[in-house]
N, C-alpha and C. Protein backbone atom coordinates (compact mmCIF):
# COMPACT_ATOMS: atom_id res chain seq x y z
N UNK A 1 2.49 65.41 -100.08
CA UNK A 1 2.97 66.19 -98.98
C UNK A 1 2.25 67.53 -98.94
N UNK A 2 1.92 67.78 -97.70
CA UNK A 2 0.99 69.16 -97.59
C UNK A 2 1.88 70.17 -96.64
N UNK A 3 2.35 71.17 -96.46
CA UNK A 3 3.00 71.94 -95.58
C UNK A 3 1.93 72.19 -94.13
N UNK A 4 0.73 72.47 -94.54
CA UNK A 4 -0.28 72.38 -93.65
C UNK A 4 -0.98 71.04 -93.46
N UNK A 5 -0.48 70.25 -93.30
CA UNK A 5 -0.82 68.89 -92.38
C UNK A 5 -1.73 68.87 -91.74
N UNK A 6 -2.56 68.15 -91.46
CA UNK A 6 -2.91 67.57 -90.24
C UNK A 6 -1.91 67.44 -89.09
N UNK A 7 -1.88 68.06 -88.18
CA UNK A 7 -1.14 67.91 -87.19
C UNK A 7 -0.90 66.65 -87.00
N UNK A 8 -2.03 65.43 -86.55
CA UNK A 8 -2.09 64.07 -86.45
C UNK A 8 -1.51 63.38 -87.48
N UNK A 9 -1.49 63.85 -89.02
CA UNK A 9 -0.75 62.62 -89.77
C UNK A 9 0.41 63.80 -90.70
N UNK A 10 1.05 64.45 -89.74
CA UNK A 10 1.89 65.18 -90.49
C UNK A 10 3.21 64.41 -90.40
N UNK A 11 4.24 64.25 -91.55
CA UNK A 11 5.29 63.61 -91.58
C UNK A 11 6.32 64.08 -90.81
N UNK A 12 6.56 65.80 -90.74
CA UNK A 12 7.38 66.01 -89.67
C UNK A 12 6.93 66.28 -88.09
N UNK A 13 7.34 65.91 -87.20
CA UNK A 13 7.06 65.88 -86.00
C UNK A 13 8.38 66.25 -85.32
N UNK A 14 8.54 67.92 -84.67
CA UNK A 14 9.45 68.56 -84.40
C UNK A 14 10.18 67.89 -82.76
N UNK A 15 9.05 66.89 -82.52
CA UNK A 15 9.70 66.40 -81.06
C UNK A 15 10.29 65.37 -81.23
N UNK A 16 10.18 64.69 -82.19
CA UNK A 16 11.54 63.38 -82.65
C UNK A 16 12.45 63.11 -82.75
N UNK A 17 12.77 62.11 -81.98
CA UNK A 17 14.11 62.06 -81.21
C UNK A 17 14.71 61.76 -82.24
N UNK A 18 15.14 61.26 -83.29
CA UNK A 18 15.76 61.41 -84.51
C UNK A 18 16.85 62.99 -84.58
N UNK A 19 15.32 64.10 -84.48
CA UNK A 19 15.69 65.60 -84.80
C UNK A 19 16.56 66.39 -83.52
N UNK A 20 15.76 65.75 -82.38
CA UNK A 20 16.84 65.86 -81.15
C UNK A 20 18.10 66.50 -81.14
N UNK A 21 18.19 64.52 -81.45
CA UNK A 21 19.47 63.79 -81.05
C UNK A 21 20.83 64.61 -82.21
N UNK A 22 20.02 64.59 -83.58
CA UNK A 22 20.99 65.35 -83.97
C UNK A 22 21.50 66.92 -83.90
N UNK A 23 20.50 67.45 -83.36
CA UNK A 23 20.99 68.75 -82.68
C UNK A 23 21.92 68.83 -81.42
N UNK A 24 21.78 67.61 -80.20
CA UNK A 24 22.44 67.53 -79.30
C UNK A 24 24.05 67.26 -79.88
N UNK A 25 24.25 66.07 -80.77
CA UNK A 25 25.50 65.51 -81.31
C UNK A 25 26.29 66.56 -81.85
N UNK A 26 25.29 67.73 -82.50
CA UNK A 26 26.20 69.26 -82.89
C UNK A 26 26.72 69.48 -81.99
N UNK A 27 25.88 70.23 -80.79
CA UNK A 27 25.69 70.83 -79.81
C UNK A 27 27.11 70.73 -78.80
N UNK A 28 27.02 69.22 -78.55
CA UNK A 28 28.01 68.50 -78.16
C UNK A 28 29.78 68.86 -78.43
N UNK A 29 29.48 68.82 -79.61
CA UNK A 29 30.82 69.17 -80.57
C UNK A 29 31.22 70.88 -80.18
N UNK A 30 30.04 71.81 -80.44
CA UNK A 30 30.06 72.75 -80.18
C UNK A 30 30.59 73.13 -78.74
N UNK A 31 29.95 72.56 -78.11
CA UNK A 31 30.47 72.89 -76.42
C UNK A 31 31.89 72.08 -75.77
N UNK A 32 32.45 71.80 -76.87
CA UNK A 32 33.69 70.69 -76.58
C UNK A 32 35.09 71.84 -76.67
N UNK A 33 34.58 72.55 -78.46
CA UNK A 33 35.42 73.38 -78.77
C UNK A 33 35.13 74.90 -77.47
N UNK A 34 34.22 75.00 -77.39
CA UNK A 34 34.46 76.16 -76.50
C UNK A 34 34.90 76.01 -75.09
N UNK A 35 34.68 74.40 -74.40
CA UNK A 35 35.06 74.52 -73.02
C UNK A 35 36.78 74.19 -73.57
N UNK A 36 37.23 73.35 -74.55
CA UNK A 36 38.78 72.78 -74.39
C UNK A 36 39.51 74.03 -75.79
N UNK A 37 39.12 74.61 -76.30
CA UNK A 37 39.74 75.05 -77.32
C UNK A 37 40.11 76.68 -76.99
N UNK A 38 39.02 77.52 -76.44
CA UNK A 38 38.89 78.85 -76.32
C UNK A 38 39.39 79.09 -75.10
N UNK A 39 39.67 78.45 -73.81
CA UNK A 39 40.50 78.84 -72.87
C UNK A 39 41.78 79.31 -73.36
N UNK A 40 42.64 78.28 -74.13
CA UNK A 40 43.91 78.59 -74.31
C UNK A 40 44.13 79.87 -75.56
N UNK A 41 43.42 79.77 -76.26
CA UNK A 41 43.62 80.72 -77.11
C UNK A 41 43.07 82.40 -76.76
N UNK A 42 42.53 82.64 -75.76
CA UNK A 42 42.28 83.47 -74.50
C UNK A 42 43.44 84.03 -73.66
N UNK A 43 43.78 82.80 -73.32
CA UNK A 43 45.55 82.83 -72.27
C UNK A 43 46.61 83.35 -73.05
N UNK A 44 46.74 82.41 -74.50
CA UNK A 44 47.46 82.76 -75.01
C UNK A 44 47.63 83.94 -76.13
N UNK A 45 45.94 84.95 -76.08
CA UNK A 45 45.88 86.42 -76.86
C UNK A 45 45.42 86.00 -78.40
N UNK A 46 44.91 85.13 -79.07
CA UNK A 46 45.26 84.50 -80.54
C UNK A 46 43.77 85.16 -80.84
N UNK A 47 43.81 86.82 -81.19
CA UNK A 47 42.34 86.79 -81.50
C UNK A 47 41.96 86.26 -82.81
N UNK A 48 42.38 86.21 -83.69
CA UNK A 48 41.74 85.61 -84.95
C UNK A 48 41.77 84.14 -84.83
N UNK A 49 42.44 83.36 -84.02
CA UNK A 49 41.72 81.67 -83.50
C UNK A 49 40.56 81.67 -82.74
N UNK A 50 40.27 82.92 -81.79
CA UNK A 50 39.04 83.20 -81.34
C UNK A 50 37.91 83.35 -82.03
N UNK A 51 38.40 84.04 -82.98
CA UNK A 51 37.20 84.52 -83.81
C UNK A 51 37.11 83.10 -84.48
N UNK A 52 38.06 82.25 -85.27
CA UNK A 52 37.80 81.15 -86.02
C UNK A 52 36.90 80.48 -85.31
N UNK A 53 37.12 79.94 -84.07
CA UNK A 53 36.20 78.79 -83.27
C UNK A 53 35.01 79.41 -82.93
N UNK A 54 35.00 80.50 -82.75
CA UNK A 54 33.55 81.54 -82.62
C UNK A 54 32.44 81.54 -83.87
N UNK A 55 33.37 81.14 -84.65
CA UNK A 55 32.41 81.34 -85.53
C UNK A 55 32.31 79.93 -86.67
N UNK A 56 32.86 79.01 -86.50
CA UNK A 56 33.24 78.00 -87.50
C UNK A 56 31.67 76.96 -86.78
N UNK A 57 32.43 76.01 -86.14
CA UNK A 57 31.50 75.17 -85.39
C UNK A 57 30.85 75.87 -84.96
N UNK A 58 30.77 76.93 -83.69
CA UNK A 58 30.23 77.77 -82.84
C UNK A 58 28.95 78.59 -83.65
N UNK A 59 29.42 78.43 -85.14
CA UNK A 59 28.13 79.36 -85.50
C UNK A 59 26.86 78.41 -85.61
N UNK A 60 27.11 77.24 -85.35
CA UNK A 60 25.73 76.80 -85.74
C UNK A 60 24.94 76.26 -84.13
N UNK A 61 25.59 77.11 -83.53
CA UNK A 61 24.82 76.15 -82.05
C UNK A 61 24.00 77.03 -81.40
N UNK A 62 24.18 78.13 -82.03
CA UNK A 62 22.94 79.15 -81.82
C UNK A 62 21.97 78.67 -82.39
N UNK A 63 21.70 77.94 -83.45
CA UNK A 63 20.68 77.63 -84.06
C UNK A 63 20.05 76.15 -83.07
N UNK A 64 20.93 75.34 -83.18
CA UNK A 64 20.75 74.48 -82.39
C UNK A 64 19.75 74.43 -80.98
N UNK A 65 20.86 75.49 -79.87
CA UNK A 65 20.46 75.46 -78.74
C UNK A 65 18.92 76.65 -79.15
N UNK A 66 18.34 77.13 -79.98
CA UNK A 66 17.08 77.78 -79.95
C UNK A 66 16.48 76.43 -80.17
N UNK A 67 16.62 75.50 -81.21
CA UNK A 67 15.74 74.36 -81.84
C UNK A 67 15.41 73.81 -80.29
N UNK A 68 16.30 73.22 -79.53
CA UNK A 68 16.17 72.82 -78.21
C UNK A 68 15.25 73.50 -77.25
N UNK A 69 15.45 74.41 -77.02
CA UNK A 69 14.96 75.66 -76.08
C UNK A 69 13.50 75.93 -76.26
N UNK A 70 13.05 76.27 -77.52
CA UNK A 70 11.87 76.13 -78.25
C UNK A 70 11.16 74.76 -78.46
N UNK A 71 11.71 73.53 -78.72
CA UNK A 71 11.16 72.40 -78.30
C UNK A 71 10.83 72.19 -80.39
N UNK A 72 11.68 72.82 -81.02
CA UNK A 72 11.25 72.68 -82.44
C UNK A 72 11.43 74.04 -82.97
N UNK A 73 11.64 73.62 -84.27
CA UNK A 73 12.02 74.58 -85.42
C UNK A 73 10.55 75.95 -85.74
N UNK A 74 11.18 76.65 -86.12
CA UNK A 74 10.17 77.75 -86.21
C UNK A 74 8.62 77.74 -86.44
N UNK A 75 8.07 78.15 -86.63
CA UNK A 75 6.52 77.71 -86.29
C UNK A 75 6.06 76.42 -86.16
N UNK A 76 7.07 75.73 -84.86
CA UNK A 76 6.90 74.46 -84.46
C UNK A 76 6.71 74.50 -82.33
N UNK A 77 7.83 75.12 -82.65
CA UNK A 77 8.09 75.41 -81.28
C UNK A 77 7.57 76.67 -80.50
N UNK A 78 8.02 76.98 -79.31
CA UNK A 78 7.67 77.61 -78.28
C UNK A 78 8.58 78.64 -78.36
N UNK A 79 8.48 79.68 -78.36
CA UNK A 79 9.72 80.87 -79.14
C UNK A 79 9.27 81.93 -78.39
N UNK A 80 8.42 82.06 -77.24
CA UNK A 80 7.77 82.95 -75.78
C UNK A 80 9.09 83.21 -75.66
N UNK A 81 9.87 84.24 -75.83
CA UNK A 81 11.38 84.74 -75.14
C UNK A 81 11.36 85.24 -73.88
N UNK A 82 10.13 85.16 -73.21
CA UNK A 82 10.29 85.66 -71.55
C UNK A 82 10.24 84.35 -71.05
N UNK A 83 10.16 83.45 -71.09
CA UNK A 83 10.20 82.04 -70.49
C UNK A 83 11.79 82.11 -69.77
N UNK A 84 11.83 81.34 -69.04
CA UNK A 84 13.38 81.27 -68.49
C UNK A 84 14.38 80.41 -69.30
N UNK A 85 13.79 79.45 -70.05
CA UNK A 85 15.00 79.07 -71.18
C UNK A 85 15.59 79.83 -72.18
N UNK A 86 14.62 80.74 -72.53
CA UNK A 86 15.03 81.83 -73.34
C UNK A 86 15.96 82.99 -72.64
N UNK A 87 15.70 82.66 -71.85
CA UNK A 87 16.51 84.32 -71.21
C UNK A 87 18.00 83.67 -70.93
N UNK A 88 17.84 82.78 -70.12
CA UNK A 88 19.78 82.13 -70.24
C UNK A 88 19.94 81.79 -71.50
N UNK A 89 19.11 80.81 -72.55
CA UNK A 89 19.58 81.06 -73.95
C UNK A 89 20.19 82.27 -74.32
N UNK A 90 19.51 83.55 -74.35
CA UNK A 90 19.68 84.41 -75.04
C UNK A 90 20.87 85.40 -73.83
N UNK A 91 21.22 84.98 -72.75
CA UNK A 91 21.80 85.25 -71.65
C UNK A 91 23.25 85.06 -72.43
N UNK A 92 23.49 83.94 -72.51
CA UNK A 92 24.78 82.82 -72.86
C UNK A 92 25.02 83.86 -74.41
N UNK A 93 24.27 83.56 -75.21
CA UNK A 93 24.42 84.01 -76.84
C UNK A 93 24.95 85.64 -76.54
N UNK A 94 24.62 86.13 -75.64
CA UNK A 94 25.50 87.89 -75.40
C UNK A 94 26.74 87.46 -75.15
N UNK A 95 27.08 86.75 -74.10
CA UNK A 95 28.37 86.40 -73.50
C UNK A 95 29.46 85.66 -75.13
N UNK A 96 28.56 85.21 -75.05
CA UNK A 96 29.77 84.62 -76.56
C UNK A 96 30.05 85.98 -77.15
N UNK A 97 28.91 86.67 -77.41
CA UNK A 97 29.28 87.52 -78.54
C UNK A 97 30.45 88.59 -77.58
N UNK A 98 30.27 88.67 -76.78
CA UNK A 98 31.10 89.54 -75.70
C UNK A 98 32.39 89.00 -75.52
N UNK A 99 32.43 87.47 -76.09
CA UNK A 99 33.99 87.05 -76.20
C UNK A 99 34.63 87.66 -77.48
N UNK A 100 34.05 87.30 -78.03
CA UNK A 100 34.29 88.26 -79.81
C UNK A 100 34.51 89.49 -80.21
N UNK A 101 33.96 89.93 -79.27
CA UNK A 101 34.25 91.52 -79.26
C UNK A 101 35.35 92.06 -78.47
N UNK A 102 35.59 91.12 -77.45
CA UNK A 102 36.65 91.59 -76.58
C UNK A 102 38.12 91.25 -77.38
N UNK A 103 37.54 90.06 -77.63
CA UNK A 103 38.87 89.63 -78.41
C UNK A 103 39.68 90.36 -79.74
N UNK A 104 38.34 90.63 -80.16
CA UNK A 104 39.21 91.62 -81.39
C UNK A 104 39.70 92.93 -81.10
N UNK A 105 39.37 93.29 -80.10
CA UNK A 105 39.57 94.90 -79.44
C UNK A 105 40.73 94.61 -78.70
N UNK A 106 41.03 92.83 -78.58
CA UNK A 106 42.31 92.74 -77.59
C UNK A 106 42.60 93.12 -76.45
N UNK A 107 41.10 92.56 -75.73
CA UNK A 107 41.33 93.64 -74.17
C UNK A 107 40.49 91.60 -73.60
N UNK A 108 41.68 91.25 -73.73
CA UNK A 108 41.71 89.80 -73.36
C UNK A 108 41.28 89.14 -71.90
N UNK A 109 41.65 90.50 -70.92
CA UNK A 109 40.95 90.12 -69.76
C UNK A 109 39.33 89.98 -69.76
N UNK A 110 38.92 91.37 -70.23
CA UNK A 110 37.38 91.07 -70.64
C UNK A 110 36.91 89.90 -71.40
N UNK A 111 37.61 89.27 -72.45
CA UNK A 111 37.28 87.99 -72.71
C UNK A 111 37.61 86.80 -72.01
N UNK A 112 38.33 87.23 -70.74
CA UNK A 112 38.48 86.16 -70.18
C UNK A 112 37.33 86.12 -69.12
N UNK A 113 37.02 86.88 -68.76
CA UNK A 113 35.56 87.29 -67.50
C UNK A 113 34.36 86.76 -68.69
N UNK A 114 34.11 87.22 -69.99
CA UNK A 114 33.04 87.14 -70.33
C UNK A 114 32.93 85.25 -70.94
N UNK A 115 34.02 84.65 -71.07
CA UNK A 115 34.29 83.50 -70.84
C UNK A 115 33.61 82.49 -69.81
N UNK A 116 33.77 83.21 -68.70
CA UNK A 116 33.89 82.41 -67.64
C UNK A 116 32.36 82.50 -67.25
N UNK A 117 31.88 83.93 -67.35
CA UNK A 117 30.50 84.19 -67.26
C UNK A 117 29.63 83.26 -68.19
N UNK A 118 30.23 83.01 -69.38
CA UNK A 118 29.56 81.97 -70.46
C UNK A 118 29.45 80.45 -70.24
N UNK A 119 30.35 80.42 -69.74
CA UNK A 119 30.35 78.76 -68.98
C UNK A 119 29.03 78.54 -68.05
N UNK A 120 29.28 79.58 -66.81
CA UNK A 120 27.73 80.01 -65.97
C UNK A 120 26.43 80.03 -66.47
N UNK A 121 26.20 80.74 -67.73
CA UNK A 121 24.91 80.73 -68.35
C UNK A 121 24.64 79.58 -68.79
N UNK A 122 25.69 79.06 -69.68
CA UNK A 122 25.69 77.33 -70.60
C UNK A 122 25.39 76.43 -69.28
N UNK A 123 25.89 76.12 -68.36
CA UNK A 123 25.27 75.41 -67.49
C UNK A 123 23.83 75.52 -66.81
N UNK A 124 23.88 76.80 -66.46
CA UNK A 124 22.00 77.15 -65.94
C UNK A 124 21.39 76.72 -67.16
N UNK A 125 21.76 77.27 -68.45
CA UNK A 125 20.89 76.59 -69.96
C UNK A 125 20.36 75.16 -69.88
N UNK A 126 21.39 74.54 -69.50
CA UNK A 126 21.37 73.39 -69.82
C UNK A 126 20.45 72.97 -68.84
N UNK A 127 20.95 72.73 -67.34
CA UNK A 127 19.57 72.80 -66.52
C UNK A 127 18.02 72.97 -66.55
N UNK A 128 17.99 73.62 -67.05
CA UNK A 128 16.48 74.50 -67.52
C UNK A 128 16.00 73.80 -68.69
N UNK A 129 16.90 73.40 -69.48
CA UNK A 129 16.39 72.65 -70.88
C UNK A 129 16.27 71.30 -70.63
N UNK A 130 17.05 70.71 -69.80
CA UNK A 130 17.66 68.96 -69.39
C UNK A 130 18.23 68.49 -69.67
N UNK A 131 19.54 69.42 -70.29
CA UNK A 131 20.27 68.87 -71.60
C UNK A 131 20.77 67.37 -70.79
C-alpha cells in the first residue's frame, strides 16, 4: 500500500458508491432526527434535548454532507468554498448552529425561525448536490 498511489491503481477511490452510500444512510438518519425530533422539542422549550440531538447524531453530518459536497474526503475532493454547494452547505451548518445557540439562551422563537430557515437551506443543499 502506497498513500501516494497511482491515481489509476489506487485502492481507495473517493467516488465509490460503497463510500457514498454510506455517508447518505448517516445522512439520512441525521435528517430524520432533525426534520421529526427537533420541531417538538422547539415547541415544547427542552433546550438540553436540543442540544442532545444537535449534537449526538447531528454531529456527524457535518462531516458527511462536506464528504458529499466535495465529491470525497480531504485531499480527494473539491473543497473550492465559493462554489454554490458550499455556500448552502456552509449556509445550512450556520443555521443549525443558530438553533443551538438560540436554544440555550432560551429565546425559542429565534430557534424556531432559525429552524425553519434550516429546512430551506437543507433542501436547496440537497438540490445542488442531487441528494
Amino acid at each position: 500500500y502506497n498513500v501516494f498511489s497511482n491515481p489509476r491503481d489506487k485502492i481507495y477511490k473517493e467516488q465509490d458508491k460503497q463510500y457514498l452510500d454510506k455517508k447518505k444512510v448517516a445522512l439520512d438518519e441525521s435528517f430524520k432526527r432533525l426534520e421529526t425530533q427537533l420541531p417538538e422539542l422547539i415547541k415544547t422549550r427542552q433546550c438540553e434535548n436540543i442540544n442532545s440531538v444537535l449534537t449526538l447524531q447531528l454531529g456527524s453530518m457535518r462531516a458527511n454532507m462536506e464528504y458529499l459536497t466535495a465529491g470525497g474526503s480531504p485531499g480527494y475532493g473539491d473543497f473550492d468554498e465559493s462554489k454554490p454547494a458550499w455556500k448552502k452547505a456552509n449556509a445550512f451548518f450556520q443555521k443549525v448552529v443558530d438553533i443551538k445557540v438560540a436554544a440555550t439562551s432560551k429565546k425559542f422563537d429565534q430557534a424556531a425561525v432559525a429552524y425553519q430557515k434550516s429546512l430551506e437551506l437543507l433542501g436547496e443543499w440537497k438540490k445542488v448536490v442531487n441528494y
